[in-house]
PDB file of N, CA and C in Angstrom:
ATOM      1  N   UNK A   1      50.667 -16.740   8.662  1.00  0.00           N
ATOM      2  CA  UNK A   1      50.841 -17.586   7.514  1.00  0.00           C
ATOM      3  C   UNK A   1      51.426 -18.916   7.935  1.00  0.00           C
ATOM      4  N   UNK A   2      50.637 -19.824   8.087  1.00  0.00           N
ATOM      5  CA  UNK A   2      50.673 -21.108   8.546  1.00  0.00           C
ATOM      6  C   UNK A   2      50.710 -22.225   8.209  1.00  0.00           C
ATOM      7  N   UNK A   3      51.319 -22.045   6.404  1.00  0.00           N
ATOM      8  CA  UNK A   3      50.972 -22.489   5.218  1.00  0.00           C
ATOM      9  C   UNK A   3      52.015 -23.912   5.235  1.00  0.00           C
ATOM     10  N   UNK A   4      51.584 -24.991   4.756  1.00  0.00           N
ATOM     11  CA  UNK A   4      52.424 -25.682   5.022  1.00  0.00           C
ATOM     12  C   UNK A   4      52.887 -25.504   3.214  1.00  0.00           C
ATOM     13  N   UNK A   5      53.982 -25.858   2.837  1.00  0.00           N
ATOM     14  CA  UNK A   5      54.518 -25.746   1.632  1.00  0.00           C
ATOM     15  C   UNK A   5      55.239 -26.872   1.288  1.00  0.00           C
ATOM     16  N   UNK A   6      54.838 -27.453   0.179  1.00  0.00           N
ATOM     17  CA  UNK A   6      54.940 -29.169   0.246  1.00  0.00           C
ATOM     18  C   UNK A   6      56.544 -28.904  -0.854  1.00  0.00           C
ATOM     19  N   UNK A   7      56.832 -30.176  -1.162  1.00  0.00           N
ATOM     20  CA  UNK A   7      57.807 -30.446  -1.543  1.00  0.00           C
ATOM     21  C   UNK A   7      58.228 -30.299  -3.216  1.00  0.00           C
ATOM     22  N   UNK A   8      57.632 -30.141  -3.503  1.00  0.00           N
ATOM     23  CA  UNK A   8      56.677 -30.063  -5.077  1.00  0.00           C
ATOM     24  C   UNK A   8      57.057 -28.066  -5.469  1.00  0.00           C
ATOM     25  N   UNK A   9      56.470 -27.553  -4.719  1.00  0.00           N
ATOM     26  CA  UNK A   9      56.392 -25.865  -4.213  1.00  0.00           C
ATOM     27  C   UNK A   9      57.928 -25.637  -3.789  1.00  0.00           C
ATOM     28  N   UNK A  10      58.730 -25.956  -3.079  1.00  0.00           N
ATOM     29  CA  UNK A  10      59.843 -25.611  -2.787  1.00  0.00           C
ATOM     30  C   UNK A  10      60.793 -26.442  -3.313  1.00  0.00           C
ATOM     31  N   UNK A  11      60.670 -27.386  -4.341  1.00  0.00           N
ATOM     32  CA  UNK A  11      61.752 -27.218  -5.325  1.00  0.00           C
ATOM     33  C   UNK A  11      61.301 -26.437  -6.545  1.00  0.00           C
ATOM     34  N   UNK A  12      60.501 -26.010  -6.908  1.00  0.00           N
ATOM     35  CA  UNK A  12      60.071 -24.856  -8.395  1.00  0.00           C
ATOM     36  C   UNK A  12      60.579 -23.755  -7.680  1.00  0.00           C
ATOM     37  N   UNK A  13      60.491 -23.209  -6.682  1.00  0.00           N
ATOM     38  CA  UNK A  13      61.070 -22.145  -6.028  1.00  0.00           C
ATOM     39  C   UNK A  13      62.537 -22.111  -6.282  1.00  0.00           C
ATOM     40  N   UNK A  14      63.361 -23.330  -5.461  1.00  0.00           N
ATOM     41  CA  UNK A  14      64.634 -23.624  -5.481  1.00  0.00           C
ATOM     42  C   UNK A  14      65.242 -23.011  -6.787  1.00  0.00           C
ATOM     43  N   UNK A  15      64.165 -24.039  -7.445  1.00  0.00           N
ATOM     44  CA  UNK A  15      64.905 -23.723  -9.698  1.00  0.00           C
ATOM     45  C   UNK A  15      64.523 -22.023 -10.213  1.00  0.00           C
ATOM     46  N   UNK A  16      63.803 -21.631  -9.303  1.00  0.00           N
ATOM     47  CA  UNK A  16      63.873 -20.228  -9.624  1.00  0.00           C
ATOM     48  C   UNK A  16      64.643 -19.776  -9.602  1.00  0.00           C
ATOM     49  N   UNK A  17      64.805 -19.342  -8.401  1.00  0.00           N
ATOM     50  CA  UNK A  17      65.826 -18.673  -7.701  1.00  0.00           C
ATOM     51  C   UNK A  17      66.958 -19.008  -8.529  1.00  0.00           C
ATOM     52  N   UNK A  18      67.789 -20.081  -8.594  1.00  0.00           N
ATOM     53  CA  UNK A  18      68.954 -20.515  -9.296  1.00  0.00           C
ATOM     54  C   UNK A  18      69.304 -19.975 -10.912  1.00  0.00           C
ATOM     55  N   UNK A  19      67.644 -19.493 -11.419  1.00  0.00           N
ATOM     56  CA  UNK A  19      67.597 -19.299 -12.786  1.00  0.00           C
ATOM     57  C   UNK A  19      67.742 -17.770 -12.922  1.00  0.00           C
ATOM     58  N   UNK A  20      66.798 -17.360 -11.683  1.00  0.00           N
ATOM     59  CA  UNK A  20      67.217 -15.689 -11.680  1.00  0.00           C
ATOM     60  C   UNK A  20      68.586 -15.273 -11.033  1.00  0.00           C
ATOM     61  N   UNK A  21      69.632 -16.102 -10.046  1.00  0.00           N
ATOM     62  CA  UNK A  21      70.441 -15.664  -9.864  1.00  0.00           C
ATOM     63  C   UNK A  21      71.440 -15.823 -11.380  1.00  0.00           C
ATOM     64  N   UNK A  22      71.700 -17.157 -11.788  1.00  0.00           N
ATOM     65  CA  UNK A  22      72.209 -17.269 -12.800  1.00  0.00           C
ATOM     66  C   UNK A  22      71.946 -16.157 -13.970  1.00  0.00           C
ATOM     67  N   UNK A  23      70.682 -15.930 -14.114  1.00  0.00           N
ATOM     68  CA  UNK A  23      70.446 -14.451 -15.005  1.00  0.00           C
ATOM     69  C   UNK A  23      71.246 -12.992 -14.688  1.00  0.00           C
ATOM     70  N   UNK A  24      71.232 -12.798 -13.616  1.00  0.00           N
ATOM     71  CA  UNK A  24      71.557 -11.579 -13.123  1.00  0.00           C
ATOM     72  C   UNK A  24      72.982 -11.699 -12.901  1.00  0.00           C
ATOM     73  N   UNK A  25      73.579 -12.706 -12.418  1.00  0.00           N
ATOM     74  CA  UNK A  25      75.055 -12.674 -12.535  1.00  0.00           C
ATOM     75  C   UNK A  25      75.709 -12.561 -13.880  1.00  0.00           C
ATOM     76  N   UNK A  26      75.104 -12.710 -14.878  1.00  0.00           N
ATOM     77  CA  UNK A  26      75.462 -12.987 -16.309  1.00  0.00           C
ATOM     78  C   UNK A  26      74.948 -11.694 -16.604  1.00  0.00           C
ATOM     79  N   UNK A  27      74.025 -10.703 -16.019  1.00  0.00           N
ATOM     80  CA  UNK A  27      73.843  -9.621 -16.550  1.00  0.00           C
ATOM     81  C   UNK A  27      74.756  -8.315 -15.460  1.00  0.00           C
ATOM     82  N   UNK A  28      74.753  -8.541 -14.592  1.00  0.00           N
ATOM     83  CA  UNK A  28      75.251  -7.449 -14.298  1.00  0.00           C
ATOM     84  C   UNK A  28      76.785  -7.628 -13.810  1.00  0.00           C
ATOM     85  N   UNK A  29      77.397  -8.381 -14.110  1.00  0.00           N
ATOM     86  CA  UNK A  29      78.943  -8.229 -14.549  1.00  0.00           C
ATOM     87  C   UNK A  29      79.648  -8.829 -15.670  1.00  0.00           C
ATOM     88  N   UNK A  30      78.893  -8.027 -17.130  1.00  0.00           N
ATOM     89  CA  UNK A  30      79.644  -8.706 -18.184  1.00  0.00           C
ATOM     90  C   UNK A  30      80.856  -8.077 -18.608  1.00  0.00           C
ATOM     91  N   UNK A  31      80.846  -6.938 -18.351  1.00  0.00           N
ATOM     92  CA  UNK A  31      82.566  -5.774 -17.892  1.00  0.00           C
ATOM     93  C   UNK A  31      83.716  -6.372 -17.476  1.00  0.00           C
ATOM     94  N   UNK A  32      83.072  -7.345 -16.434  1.00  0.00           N
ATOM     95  CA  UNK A  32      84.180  -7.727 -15.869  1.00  0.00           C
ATOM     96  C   UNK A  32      85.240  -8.916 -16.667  1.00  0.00           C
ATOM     97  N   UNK A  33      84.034  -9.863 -16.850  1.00  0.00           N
ATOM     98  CA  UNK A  33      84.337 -10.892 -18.187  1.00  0.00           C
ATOM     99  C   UNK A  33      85.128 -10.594 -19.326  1.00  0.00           C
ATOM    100  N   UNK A  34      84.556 -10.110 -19.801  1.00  0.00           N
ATOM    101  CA  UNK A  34      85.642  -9.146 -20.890  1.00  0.00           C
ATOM    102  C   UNK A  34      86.835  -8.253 -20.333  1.00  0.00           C
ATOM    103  N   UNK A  35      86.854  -7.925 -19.378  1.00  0.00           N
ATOM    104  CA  UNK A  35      88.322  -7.466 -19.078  1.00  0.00           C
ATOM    105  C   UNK A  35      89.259  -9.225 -18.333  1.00  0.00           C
ATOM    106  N   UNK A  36      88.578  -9.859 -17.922  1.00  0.00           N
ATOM    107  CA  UNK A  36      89.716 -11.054 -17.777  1.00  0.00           C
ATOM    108  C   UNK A  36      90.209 -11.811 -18.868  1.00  0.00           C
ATOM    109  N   UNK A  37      89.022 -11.914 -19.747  1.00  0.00           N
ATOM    110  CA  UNK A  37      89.245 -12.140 -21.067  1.00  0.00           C
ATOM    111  C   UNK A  37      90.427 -11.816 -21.430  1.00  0.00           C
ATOM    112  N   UNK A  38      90.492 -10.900 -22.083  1.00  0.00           N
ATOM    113  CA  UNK A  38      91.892  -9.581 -22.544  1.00  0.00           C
ATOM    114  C   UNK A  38      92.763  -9.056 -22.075  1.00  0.00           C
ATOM    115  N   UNK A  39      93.558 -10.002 -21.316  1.00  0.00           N
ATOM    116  CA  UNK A  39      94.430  -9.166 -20.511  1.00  0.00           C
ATOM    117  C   UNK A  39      95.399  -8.042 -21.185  1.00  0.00           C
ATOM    118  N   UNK A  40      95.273  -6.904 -20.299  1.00  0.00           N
ATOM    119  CA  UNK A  40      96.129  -5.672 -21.263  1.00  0.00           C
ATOM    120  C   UNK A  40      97.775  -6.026 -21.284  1.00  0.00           C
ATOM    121  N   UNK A  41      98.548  -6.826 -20.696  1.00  0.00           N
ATOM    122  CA  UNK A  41      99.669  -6.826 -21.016  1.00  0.00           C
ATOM    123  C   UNK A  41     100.049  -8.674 -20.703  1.00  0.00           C
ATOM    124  N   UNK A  42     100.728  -8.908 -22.064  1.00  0.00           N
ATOM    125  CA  UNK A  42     100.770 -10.247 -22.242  1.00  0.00           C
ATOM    126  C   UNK A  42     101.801 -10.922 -20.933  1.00  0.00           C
ATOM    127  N   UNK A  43     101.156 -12.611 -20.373  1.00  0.00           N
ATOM    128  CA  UNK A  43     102.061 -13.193 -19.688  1.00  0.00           C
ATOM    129  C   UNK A  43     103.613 -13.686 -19.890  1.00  0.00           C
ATOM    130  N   UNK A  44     104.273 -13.257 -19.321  1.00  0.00           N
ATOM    131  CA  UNK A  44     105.484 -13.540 -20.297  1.00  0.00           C
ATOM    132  C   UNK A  44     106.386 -14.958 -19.827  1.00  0.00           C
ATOM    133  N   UNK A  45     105.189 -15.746 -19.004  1.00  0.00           N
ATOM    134  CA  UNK A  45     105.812 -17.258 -18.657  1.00  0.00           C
ATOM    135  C   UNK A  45     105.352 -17.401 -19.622  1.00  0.00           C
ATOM    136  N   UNK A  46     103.884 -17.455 -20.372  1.00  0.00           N
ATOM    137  CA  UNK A  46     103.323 -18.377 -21.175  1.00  0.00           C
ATOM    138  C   UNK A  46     104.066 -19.017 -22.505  1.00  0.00           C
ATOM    139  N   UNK A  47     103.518 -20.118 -22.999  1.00  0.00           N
ATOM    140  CA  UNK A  47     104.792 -20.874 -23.782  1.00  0.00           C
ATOM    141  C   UNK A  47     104.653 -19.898 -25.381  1.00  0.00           C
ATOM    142  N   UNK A  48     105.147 -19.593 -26.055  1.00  0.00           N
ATOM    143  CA  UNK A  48     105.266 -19.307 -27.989  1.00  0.00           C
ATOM    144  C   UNK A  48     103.630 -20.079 -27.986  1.00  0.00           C
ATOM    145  N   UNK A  49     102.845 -18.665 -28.872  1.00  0.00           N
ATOM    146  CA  UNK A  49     101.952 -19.771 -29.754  1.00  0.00           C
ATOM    147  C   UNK A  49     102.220 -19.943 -31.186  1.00  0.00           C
ATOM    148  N   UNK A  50     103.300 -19.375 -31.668  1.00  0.00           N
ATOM    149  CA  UNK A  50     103.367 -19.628 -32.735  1.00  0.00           C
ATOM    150  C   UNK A  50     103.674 -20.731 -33.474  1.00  0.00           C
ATOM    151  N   UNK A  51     103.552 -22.009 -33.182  1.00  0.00           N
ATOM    152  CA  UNK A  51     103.871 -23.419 -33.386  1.00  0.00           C
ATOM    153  C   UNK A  51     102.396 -23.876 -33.613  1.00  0.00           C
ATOM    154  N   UNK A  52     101.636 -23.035 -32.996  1.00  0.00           N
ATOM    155  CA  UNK A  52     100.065 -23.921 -32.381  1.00  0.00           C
ATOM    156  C   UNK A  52      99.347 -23.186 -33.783  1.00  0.00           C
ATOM    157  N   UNK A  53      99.844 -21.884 -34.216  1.00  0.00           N
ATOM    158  CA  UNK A  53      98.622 -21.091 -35.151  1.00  0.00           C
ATOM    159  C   UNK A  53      98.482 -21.883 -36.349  1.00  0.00           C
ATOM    160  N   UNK A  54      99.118 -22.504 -37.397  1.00  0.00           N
ATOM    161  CA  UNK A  54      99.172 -23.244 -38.198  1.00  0.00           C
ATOM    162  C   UNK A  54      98.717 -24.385 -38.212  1.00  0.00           C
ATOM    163  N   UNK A  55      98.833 -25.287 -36.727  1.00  0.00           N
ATOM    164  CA  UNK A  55      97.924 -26.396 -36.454  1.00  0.00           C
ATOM    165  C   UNK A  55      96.480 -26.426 -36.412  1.00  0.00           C
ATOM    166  N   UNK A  56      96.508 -25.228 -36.501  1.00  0.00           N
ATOM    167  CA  UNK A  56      94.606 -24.632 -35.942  1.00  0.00           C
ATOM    168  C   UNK A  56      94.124 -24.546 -37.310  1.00  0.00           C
ATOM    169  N   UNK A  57      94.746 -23.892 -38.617  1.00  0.00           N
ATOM    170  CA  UNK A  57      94.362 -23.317 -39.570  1.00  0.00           C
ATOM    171  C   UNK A  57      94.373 -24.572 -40.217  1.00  0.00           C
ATOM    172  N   UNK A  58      94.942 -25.445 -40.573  1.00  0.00           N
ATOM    173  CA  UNK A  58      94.943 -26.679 -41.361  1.00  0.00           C
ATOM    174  C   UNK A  58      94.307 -27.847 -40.960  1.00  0.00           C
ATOM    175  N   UNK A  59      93.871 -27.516 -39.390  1.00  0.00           N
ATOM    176  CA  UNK A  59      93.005 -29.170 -38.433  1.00  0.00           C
ATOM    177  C   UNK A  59      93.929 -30.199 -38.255  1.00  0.00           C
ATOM    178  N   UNK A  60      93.359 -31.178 -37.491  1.00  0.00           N
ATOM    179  CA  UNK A  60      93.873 -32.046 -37.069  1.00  0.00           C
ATOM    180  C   UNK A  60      93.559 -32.839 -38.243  1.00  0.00           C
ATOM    181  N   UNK A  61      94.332 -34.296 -38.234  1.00  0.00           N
ATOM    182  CA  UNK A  61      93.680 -35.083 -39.101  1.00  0.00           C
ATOM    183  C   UNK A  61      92.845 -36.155 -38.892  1.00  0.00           C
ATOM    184  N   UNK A  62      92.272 -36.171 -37.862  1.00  0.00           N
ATOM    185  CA  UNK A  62      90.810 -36.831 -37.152  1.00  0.00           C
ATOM    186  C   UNK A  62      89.743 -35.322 -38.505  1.00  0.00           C
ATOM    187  N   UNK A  63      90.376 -33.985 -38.099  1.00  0.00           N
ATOM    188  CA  UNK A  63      88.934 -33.432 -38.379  1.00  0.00           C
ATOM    189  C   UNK A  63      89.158 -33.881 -40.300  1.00  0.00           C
ATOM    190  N   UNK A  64      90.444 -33.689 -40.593  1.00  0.00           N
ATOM    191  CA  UNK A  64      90.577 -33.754 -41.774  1.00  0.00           C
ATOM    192  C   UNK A  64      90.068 -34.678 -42.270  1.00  0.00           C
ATOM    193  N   UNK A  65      89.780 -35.872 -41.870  1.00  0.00           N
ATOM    194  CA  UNK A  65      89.573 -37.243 -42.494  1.00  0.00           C
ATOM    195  C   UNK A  65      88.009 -37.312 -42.089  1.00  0.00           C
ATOM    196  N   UNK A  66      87.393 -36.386 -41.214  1.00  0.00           N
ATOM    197  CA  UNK A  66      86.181 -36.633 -40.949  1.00  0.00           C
ATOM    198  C   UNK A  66      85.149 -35.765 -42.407  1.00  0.00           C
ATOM    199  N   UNK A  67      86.166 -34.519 -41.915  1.00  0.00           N
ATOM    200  CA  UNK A  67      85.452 -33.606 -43.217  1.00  0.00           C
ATOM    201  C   UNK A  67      85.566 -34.247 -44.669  1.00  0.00           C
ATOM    202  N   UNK A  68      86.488 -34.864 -45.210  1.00  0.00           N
ATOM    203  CA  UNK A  68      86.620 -35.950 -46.664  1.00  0.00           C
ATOM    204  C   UNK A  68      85.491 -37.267 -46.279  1.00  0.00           C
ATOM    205  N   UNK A  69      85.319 -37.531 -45.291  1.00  0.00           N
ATOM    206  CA  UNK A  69      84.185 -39.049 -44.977  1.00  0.00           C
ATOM    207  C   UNK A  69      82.479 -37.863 -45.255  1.00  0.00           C
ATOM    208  N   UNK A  70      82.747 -37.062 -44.942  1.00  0.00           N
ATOM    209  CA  UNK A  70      80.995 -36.161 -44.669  1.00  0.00           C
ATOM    210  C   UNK A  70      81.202 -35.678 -46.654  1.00  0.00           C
ATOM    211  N   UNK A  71      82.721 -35.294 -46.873  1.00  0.00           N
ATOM    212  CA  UNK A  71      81.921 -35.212 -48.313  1.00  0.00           C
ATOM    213  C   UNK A  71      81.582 -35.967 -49.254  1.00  0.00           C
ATOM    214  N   UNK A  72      82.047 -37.310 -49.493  1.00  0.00           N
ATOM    215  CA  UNK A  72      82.279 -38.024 -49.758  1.00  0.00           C
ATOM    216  C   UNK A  72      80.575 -38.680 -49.794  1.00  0.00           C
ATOM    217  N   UNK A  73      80.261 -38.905 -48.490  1.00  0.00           N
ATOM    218  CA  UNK A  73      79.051 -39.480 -48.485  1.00  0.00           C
ATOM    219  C   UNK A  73      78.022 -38.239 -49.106  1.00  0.00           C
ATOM    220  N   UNK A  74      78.465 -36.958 -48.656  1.00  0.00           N
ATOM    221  CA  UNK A  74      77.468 -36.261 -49.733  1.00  0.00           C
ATOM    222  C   UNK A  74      77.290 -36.291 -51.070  1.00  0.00           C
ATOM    223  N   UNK A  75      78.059 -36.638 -51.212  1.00  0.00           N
ATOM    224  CA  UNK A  75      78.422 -36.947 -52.860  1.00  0.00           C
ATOM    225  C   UNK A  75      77.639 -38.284 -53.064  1.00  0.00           C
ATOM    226  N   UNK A  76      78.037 -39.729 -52.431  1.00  0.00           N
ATOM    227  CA  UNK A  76      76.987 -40.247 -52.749  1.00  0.00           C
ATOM    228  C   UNK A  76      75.765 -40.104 -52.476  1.00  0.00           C
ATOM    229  N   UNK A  77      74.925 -39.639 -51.472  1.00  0.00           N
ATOM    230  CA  UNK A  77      73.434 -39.360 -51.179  1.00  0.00           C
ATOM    231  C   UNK A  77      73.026 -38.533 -52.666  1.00  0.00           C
ATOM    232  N   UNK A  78      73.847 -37.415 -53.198  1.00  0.00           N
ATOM    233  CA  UNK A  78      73.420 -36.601 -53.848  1.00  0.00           C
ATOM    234  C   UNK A  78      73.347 -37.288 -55.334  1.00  0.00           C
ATOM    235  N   UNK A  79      74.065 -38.054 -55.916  1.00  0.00           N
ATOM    236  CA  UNK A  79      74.101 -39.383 -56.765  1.00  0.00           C
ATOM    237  C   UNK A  79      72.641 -40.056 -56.562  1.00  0.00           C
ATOM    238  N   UNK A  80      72.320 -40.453 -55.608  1.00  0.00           N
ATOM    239  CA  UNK A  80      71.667 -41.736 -55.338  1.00  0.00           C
ATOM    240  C   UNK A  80      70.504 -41.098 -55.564  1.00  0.00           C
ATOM    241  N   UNK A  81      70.187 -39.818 -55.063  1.00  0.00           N
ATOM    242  CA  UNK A  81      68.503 -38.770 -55.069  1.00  0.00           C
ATOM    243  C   UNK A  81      68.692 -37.838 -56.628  1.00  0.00           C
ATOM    244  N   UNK A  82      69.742 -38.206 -57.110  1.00  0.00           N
ATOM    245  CA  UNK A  82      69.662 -37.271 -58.684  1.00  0.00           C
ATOM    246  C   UNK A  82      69.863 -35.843 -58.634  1.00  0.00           C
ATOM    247  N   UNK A  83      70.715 -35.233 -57.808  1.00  0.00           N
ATOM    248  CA  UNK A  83      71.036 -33.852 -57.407  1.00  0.00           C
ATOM    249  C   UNK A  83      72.719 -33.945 -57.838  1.00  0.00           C
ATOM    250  N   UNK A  84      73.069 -33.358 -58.551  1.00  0.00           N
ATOM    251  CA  UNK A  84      73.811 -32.951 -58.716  1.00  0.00           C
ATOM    252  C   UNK A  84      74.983 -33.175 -57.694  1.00  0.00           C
ATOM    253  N   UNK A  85      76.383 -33.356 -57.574  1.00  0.00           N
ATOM    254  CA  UNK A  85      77.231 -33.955 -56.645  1.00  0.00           C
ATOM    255  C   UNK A  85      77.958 -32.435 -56.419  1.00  0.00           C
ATOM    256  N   UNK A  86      78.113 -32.173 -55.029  1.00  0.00           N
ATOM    257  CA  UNK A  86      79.186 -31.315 -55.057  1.00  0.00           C
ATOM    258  C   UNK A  86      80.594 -31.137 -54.665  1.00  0.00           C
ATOM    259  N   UNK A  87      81.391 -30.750 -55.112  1.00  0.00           N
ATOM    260  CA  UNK A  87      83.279 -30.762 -55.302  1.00  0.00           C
ATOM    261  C   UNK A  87      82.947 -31.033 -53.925  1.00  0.00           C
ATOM    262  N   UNK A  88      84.177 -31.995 -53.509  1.00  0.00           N
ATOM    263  CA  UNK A  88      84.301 -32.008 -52.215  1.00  0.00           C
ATOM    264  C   UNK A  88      85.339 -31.464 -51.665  1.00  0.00           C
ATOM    265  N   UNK A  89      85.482 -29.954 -51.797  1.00  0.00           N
ATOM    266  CA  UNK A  89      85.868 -29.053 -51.207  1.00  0.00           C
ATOM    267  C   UNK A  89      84.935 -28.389 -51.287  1.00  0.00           C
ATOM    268  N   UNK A  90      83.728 -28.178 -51.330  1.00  0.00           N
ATOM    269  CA  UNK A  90      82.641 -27.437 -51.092  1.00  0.00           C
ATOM    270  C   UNK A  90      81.843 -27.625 -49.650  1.00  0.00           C
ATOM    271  N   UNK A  91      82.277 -28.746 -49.389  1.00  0.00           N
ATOM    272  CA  UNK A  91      81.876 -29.147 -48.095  1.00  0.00           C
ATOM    273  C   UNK A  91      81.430 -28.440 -46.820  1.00  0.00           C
ATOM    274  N   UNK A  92      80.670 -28.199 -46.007  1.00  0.00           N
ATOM    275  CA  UNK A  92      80.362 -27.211 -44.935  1.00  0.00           C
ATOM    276  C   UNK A  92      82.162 -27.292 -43.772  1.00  0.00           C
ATOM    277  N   UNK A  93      82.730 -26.820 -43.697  1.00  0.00           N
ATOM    278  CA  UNK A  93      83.831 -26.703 -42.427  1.00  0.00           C
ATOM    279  C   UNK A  93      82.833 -26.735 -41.441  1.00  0.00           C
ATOM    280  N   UNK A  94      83.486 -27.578 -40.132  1.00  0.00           N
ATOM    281  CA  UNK A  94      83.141 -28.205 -38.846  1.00  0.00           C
ATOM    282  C   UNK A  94      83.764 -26.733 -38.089  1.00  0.00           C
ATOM    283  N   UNK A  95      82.721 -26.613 -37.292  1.00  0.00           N
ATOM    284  CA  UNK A  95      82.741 -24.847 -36.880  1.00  0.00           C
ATOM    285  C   UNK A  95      84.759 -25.408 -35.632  1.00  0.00           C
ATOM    286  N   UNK A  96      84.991 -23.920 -35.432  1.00  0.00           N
ATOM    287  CA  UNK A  96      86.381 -23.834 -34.798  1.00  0.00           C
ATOM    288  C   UNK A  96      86.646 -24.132 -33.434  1.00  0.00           C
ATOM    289  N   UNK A  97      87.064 -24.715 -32.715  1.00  0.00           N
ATOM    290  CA  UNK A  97      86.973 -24.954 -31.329  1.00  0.00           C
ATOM    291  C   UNK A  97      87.702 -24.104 -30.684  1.00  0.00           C
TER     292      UNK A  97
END
């Protein structure tokens, strides 16, 4: 086999390979993932989160002021096309980070 194999051929190969290793590493140790995930007994340097849980549940006020600007304008689009306006607390929430 005396094949010459141009450059074109051995990078689609390259991106293979990379796509099936990436597959198979993601499949055959997802056990493991989930146990680093969860550690069974808590760090006890780590700082209190209990200061942080309340900041999370109420947003920042970048998101706060973004989510009142998105309803706000829904409200006018929905005005302007003759649909009915909705409370702007009905608003979709900006998924959780």
């Amino acid at each position: 086999m005396s094949e010459n194999v141009s450059r074109r051929k051995m990078l689609s190969l390259l991106g293979l390979g990379a796509t099936l290793g990436f597959t198979l590493s993601g499949v055959l140790e997802p056990e493991a993932e989930a146990q680093e995930a969860a550690p069974a007994t808590p760090n006890p340097t780590a700082p209190a989160t209990g200061s942080a849980a309340p900041a999370q549940a109420t947003g920042t006020r970048g998101r706060n002021r973004r989510t009142s600007r998105r309803a706000t304008r829904h409200q006018r689009r929905a005005a302007r096309h003759g649909h009915p306006a909705a409370p702007a607390t009905a608003a979709p929430a900006a998924p959780a980070q």
